[in-house]
PDB file of N, CA and C in Angstrom:
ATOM      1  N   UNK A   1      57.227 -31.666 -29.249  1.00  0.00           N
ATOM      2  CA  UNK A   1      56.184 -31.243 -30.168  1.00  0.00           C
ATOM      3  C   UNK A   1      55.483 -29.980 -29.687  1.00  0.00           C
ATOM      4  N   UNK A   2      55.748 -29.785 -28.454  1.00  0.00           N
ATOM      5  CA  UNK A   2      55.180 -28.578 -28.219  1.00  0.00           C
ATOM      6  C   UNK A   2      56.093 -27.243 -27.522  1.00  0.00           C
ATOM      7  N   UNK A   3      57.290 -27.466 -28.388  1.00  0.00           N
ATOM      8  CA  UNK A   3      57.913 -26.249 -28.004  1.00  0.00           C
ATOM      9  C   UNK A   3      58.406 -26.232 -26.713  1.00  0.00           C
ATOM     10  N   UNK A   4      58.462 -27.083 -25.886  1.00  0.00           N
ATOM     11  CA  UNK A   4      58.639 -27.332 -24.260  1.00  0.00           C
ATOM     12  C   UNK A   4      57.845 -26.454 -23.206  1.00  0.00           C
ATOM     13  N   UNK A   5      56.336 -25.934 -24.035  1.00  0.00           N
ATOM     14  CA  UNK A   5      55.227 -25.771 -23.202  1.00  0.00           C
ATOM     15  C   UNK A   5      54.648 -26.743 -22.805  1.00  0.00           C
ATOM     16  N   UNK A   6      53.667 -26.652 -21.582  1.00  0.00           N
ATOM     17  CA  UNK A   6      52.674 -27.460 -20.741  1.00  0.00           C
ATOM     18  C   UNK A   6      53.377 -28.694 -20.520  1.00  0.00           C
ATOM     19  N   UNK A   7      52.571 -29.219 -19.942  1.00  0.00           N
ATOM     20  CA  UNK A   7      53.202 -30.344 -19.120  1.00  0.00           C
ATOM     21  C   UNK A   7      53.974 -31.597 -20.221  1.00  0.00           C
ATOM     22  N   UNK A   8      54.680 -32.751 -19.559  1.00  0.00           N
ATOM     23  CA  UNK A   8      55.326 -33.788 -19.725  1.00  0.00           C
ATOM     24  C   UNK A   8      53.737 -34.600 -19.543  1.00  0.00           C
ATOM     25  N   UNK A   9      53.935 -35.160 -20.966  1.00  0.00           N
ATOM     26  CA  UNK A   9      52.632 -36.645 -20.866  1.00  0.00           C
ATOM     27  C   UNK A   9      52.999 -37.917 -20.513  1.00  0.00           C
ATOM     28  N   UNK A  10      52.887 -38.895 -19.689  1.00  0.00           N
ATOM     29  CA  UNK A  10      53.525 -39.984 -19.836  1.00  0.00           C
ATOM     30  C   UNK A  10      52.139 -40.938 -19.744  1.00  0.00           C
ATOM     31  N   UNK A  11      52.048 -41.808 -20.946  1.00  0.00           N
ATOM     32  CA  UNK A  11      50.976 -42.931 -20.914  1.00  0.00           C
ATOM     33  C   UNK A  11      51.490 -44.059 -19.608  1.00  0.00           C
ATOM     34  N   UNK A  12      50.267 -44.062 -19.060  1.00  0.00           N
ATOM     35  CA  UNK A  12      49.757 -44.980 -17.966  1.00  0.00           C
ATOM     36  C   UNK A  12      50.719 -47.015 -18.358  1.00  0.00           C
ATOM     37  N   UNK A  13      51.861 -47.241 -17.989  1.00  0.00           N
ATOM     38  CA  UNK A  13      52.002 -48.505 -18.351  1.00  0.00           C
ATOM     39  C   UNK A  13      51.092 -49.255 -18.071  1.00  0.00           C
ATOM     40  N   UNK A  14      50.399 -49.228 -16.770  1.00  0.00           N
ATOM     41  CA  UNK A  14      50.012 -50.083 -15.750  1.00  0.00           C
ATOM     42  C   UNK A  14      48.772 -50.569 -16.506  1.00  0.00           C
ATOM     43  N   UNK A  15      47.850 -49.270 -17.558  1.00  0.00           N
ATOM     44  CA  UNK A  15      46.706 -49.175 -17.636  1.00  0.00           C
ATOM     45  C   UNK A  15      46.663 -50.007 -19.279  1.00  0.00           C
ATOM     46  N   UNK A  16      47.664 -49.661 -19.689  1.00  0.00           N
ATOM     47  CA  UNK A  16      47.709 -50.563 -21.248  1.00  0.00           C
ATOM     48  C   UNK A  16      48.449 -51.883 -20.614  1.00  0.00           C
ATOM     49  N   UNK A  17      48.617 -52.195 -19.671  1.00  0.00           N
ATOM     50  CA  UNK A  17      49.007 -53.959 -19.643  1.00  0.00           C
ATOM     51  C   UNK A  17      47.622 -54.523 -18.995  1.00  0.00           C
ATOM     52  N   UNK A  18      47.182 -53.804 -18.312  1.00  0.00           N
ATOM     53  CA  UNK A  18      45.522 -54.373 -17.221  1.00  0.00           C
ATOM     54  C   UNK A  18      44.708 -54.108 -18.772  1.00  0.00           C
ATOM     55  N   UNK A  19      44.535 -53.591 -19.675  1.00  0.00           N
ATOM     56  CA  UNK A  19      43.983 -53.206 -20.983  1.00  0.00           C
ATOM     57  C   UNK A  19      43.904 -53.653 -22.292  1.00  0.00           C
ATOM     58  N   UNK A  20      45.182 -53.581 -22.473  1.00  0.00           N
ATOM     59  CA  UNK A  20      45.939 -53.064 -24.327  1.00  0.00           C
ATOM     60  C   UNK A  20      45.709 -54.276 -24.700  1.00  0.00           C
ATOM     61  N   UNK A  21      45.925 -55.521 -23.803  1.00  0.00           N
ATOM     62  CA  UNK A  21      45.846 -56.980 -24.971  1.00  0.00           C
ATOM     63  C   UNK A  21      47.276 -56.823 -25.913  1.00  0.00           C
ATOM     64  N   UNK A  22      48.450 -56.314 -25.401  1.00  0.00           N
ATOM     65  CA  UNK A  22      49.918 -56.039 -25.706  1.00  0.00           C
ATOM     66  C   UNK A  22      50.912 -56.422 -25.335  1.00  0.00           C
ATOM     67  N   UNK A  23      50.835 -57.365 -23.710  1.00  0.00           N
ATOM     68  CA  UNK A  23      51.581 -57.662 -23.160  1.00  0.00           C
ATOM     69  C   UNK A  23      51.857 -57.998 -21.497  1.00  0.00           C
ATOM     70  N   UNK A  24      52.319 -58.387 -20.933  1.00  0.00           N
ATOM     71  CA  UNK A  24      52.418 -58.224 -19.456  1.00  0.00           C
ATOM     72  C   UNK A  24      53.319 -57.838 -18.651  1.00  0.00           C
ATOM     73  N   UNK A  25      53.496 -58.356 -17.806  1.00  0.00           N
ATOM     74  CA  UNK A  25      54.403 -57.389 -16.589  1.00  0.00           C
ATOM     75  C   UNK A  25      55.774 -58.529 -17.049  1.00  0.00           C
ATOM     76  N   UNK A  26      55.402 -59.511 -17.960  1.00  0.00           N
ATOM     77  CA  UNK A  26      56.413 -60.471 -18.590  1.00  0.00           C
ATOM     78  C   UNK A  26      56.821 -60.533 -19.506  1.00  0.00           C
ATOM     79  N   UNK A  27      56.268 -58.657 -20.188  1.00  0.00           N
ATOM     80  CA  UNK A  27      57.119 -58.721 -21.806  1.00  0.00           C
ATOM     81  C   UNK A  27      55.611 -58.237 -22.399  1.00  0.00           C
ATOM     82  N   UNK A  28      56.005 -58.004 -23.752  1.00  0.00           N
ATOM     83  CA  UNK A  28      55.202 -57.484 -24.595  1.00  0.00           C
ATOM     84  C   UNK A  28      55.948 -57.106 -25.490  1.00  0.00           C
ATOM     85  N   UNK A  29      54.745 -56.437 -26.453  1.00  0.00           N
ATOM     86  CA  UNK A  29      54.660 -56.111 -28.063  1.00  0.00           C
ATOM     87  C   UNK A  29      54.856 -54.396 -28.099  1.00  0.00           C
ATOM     88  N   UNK A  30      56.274 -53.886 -28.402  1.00  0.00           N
ATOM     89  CA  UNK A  30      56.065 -52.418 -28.962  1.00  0.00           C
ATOM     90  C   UNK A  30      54.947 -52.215 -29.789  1.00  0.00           C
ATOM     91  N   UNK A  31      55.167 -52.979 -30.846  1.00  0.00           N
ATOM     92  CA  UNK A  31      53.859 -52.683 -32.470  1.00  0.00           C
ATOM     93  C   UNK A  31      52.401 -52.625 -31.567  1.00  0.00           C
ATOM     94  N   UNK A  32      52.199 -54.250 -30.661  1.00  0.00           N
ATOM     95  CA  UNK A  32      50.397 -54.300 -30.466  1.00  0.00           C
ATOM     96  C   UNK A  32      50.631 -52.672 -29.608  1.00  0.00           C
ATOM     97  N   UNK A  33      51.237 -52.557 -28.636  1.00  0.00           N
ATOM     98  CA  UNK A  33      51.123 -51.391 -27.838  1.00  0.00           C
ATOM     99  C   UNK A  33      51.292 -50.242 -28.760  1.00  0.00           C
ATOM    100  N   UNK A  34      51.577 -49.817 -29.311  1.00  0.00           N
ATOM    101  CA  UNK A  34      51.432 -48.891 -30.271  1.00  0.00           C
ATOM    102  C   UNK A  34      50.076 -48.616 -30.541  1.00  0.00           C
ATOM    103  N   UNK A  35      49.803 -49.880 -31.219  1.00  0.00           N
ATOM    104  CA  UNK A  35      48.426 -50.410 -32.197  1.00  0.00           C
ATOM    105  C   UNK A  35      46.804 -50.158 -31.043  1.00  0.00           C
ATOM    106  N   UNK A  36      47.450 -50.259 -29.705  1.00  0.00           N
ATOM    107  CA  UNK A  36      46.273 -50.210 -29.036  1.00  0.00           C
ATOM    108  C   UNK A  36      46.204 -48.665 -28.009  1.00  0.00           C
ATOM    109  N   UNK A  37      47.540 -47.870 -28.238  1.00  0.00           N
ATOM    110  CA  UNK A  37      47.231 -46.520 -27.889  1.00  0.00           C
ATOM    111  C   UNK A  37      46.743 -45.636 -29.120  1.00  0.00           C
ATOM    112  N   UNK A  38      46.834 -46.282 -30.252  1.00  0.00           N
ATOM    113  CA  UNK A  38      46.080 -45.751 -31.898  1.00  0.00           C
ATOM    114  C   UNK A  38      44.665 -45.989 -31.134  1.00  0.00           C
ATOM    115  N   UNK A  39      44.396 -47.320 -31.660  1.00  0.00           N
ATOM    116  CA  UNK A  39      43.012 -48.318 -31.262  1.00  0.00           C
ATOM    117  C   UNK A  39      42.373 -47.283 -30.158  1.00  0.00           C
ATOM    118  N   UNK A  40      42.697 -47.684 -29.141  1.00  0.00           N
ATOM    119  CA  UNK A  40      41.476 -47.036 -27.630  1.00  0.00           C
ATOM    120  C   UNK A  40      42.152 -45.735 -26.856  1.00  0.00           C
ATOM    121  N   UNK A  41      43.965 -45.745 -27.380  1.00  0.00           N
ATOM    122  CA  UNK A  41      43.941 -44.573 -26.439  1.00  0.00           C
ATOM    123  C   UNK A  41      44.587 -45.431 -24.722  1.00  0.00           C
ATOM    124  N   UNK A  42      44.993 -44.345 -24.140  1.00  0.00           N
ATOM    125  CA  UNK A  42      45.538 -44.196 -22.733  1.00  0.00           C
ATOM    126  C   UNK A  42      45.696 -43.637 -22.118  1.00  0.00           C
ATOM    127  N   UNK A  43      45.053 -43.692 -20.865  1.00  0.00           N
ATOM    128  CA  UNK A  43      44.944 -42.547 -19.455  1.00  0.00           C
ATOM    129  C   UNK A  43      46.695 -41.973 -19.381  1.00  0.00           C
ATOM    130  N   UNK A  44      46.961 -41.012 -18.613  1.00  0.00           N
ATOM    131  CA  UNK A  44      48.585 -40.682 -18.420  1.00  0.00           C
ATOM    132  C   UNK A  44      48.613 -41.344 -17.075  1.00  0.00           C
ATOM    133  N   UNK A  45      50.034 -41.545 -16.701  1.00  0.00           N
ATOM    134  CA  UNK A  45      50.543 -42.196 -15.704  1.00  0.00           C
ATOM    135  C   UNK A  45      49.433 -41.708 -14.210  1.00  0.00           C
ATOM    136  N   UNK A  46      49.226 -40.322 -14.227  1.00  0.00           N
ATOM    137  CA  UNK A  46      48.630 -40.053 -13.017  1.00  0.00           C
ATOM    138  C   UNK A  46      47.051 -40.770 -12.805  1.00  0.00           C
ATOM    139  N   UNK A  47      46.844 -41.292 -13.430  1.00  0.00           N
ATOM    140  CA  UNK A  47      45.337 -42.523 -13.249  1.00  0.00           C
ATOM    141  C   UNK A  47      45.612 -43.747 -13.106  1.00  0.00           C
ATOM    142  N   UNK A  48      47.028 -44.282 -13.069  1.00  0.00           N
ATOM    143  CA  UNK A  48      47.189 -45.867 -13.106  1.00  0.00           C
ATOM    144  C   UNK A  48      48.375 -45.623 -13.162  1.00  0.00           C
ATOM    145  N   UNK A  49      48.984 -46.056 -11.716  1.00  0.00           N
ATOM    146  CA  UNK A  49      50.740 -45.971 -11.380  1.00  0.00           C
ATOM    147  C   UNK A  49      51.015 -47.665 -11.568  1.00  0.00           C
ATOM    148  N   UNK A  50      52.087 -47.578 -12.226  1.00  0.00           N
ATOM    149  CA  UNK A  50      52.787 -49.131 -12.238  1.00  0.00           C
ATOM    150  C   UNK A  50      52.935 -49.450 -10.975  1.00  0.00           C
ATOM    151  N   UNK A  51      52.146 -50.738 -11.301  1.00  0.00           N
ATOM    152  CA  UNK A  51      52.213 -51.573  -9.843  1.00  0.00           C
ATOM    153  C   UNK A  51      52.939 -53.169  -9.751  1.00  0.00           C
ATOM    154  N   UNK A  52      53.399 -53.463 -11.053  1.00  0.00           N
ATOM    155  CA  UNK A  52      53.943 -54.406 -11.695  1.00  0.00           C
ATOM    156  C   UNK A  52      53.319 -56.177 -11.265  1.00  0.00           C
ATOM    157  N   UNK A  53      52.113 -55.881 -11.552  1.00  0.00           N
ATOM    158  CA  UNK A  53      51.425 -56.574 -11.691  1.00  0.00           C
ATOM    159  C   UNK A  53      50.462 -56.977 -12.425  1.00  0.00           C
ATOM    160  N   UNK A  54      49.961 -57.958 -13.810  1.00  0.00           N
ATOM    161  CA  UNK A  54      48.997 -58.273 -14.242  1.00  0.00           C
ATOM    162  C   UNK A  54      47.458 -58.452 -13.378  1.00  0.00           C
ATOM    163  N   UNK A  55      46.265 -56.988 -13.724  1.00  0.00           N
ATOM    164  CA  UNK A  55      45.498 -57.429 -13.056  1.00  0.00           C
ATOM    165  C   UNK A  55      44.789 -57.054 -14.462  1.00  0.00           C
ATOM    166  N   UNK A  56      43.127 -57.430 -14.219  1.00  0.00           N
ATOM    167  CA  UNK A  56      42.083 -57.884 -14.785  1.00  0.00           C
ATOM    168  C   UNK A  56      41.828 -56.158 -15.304  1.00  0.00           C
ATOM    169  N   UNK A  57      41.026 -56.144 -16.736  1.00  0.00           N
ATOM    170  CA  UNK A  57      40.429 -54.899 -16.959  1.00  0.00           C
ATOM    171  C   UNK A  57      39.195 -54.515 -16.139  1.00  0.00           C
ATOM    172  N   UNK A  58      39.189 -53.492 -15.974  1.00  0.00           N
ATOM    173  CA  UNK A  58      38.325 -52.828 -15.089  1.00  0.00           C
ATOM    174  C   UNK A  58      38.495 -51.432 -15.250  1.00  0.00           C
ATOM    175  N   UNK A  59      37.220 -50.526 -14.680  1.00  0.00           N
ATOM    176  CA  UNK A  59      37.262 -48.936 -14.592  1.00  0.00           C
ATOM    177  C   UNK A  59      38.200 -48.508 -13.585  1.00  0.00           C
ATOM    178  N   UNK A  60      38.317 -49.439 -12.402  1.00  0.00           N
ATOM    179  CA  UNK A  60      38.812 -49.322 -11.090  1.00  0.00           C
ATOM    180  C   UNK A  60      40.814 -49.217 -11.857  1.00  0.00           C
ATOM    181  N   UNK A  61      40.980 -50.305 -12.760  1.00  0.00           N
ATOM    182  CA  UNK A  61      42.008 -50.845 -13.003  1.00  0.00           C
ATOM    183  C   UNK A  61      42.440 -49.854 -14.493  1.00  0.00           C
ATOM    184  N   UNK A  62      41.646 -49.254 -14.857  1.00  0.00           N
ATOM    185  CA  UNK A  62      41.996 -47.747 -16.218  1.00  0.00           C
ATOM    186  C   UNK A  62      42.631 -47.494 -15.466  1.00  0.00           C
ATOM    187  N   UNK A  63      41.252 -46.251 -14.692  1.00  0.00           N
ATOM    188  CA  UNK A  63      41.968 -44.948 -13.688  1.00  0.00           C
ATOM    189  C   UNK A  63      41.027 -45.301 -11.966  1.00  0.00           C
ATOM    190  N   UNK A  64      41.812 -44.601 -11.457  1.00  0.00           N
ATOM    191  CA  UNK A  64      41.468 -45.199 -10.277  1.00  0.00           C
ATOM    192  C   UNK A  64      41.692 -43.748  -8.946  1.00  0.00           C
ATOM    193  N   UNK A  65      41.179 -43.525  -8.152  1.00  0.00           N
ATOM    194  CA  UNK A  65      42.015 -42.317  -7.181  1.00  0.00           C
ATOM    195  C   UNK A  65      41.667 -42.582  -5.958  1.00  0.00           C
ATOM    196  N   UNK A  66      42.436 -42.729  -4.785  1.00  0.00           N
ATOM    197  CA  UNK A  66      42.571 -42.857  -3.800  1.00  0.00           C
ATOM    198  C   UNK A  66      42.473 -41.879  -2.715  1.00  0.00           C
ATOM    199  N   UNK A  67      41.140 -41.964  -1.586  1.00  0.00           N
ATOM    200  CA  UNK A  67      41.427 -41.341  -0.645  1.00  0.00           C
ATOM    201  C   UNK A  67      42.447 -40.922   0.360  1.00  0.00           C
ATOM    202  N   UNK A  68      42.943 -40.122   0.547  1.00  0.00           N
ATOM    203  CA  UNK A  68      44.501 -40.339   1.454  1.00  0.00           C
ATOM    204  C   UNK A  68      44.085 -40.701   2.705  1.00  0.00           C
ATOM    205  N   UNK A  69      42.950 -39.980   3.339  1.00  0.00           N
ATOM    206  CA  UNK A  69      42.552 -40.457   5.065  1.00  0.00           C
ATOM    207  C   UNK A  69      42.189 -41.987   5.113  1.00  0.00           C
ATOM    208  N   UNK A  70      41.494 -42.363   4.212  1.00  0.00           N
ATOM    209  CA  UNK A  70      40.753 -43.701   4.203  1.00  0.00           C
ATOM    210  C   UNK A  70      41.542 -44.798   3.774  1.00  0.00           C
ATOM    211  N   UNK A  71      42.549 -44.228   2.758  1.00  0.00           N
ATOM    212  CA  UNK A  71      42.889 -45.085   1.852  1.00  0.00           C
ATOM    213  C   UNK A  71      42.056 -46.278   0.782  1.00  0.00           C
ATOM    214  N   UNK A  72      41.047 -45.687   1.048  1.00  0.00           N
ATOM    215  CA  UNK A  72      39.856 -46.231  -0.022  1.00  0.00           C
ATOM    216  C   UNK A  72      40.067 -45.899  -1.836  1.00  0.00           C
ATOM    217  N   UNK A  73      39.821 -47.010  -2.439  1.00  0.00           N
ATOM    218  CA  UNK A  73      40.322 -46.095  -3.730  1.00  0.00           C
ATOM    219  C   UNK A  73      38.289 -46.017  -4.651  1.00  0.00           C
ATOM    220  N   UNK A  74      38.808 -45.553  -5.746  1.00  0.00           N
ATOM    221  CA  UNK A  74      37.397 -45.899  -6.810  1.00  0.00           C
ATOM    222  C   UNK A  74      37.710 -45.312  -8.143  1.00  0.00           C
ATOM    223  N   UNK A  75      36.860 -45.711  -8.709  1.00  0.00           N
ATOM    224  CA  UNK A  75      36.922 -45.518 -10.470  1.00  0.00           C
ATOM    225  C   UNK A  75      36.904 -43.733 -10.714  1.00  0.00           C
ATOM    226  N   UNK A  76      37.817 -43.589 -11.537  1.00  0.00           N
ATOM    227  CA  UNK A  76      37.554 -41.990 -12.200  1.00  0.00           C
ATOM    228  C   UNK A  76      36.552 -42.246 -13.558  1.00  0.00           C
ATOM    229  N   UNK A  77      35.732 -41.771 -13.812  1.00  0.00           N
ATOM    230  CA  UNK A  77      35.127 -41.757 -15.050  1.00  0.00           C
ATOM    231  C   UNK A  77      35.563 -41.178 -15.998  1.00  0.00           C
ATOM    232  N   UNK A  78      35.692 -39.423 -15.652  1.00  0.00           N
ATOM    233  CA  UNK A  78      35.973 -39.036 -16.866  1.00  0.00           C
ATOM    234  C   UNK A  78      37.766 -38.400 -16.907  1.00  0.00           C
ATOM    235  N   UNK A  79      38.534 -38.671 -17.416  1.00  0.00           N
ATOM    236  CA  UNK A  79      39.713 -38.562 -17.925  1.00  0.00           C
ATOM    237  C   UNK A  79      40.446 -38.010 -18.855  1.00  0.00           C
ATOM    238  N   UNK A  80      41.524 -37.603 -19.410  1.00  0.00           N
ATOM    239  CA  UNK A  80      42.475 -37.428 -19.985  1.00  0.00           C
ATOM    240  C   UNK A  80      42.629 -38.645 -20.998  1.00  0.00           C
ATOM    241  N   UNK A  81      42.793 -38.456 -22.272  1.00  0.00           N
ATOM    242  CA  UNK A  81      43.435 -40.423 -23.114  1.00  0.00           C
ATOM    243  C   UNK A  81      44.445 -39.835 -23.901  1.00  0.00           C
ATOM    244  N   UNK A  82      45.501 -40.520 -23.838  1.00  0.00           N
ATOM    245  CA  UNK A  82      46.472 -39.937 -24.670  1.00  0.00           C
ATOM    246  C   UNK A  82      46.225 -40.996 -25.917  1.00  0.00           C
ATOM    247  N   UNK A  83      46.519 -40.582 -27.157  1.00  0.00           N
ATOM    248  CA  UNK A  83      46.431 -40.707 -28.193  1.00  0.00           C
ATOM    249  C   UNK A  83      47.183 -40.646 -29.530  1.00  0.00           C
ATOM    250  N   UNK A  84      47.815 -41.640 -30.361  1.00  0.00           N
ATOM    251  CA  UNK A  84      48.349 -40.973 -31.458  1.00  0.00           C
ATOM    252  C   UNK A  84      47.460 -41.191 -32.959  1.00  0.00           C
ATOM    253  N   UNK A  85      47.893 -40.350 -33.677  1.00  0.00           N
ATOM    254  CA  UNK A  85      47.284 -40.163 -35.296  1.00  0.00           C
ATOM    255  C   UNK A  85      47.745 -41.544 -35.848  1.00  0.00           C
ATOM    256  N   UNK A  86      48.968 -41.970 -35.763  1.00  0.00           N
ATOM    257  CA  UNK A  86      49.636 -43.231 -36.456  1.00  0.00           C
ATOM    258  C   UNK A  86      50.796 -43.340 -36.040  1.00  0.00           C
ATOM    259  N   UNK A  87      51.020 -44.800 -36.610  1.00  0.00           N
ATOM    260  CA  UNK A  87      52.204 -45.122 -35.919  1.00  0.00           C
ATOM    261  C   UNK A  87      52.804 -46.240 -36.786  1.00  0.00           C
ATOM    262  N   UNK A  88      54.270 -46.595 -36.616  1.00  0.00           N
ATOM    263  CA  UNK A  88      55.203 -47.343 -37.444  1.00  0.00           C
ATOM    264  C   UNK A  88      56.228 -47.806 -37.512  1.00  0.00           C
ATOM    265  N   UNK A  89      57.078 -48.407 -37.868  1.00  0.00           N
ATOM    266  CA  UNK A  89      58.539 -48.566 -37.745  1.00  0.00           C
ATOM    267  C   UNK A  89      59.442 -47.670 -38.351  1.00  0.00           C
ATOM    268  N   UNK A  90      60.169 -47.693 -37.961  1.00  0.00           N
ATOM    269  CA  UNK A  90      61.466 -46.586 -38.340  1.00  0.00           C
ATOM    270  C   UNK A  90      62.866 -47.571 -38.266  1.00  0.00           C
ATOM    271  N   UNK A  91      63.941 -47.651 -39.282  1.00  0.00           N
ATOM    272  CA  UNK A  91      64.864 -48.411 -39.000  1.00  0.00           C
ATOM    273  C   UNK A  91      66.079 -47.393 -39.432  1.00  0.00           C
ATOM    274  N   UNK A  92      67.251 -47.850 -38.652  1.00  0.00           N
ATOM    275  CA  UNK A  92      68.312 -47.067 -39.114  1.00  0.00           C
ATOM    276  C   UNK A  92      68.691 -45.614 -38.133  1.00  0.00           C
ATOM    277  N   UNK A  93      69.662 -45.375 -37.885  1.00  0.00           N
ATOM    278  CA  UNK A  93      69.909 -44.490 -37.115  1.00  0.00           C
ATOM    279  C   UNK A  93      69.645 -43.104 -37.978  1.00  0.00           C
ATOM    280  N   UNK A  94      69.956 -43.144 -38.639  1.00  0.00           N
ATOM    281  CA  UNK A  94      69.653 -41.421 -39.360  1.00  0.00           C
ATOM    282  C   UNK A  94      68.230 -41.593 -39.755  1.00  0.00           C
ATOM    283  N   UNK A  95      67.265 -42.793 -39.826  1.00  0.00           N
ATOM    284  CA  UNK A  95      65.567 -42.504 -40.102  1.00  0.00           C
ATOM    285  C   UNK A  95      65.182 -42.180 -38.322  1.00  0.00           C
ATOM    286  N   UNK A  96      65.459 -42.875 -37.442  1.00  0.00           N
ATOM    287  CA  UNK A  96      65.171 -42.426 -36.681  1.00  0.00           C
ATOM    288  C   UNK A  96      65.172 -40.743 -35.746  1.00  0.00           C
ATOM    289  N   UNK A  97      66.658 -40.659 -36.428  1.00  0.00           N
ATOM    290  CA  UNK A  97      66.793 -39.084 -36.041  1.00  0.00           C
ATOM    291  C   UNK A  97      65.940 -38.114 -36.368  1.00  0.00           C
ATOM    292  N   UNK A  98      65.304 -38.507 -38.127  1.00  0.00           N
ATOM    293  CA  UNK A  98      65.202 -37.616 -38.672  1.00  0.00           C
ATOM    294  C   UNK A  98      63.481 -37.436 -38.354  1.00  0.00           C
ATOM    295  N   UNK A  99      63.054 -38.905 -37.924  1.00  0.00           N
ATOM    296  CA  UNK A  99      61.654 -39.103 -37.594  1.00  0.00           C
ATOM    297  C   UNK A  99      61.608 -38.277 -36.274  1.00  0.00           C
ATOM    298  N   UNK A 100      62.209 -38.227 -35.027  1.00  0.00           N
ATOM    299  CA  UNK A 100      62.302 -37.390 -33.924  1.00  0.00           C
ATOM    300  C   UNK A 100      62.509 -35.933 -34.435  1.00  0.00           C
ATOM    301  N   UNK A 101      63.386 -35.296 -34.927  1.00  0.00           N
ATOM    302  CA  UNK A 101      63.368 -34.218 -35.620  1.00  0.00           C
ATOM    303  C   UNK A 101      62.052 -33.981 -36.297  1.00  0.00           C
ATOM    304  N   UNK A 102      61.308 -34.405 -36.972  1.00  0.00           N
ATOM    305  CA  UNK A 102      60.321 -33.998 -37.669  1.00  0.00           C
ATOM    306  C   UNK A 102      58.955 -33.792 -36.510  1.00  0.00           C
ATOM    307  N   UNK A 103      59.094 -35.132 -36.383  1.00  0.00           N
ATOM    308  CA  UNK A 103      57.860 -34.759 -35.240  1.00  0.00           C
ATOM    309  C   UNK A 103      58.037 -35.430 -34.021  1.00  0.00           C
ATOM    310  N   UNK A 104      58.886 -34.585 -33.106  1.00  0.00           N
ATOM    311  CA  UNK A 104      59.523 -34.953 -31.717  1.00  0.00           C
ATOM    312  C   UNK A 104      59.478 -36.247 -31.527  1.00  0.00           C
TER     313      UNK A 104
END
């Protein structure tokens, strides 16, 4: 969508399973996960690395950043949320193509 300027986005898994109410480290919902990066949105991977574990919501558990000397971590406040306009099903190999073609 952007011409293959600026960076690669990748939504935070870690942060929509500790979050989204979509699923766990034992499965989940494409649609709710969809429905809840519409809904609230999601930090990118660099605030919440998969740790493949179900933990509790928290600020610590959004985004989080770690001292390297200390190894102490703490909450980021303000962030990045990735976001979409809408979202839906697509069936069929040529709707799907044509849905990627239209809007990456």
């Amino acid at each position: 969508m952007n011409n293959g300027k600026g960076r690669d986005i990748i939504p935070s898994v870690q942060a929509l399973i500790n979050c989204g109410h979509a699923g766990s480290c034992n499965g989940g919902n494409p649609g709710a996960a969809n429905r809840e990066v519409y809904r609230m949105g999601v930090p990118d991977v660099t605030c919440q690395q998969y740790q493949a574990k179900n933990m509790e919501c928290s600020a610590i558990n959004t985004c989080m950043n770690c001292d390297h000397d200390t190894n102490e971590c703490s909450p980021v406040k303000t962030y990045p949320i990735i976001r979409v306009s809408e979202f839906g099903t697509v069936h069929g190999d040529e709707n799907i193509m044509a849905e990627i073609a239209s809007r990456g």
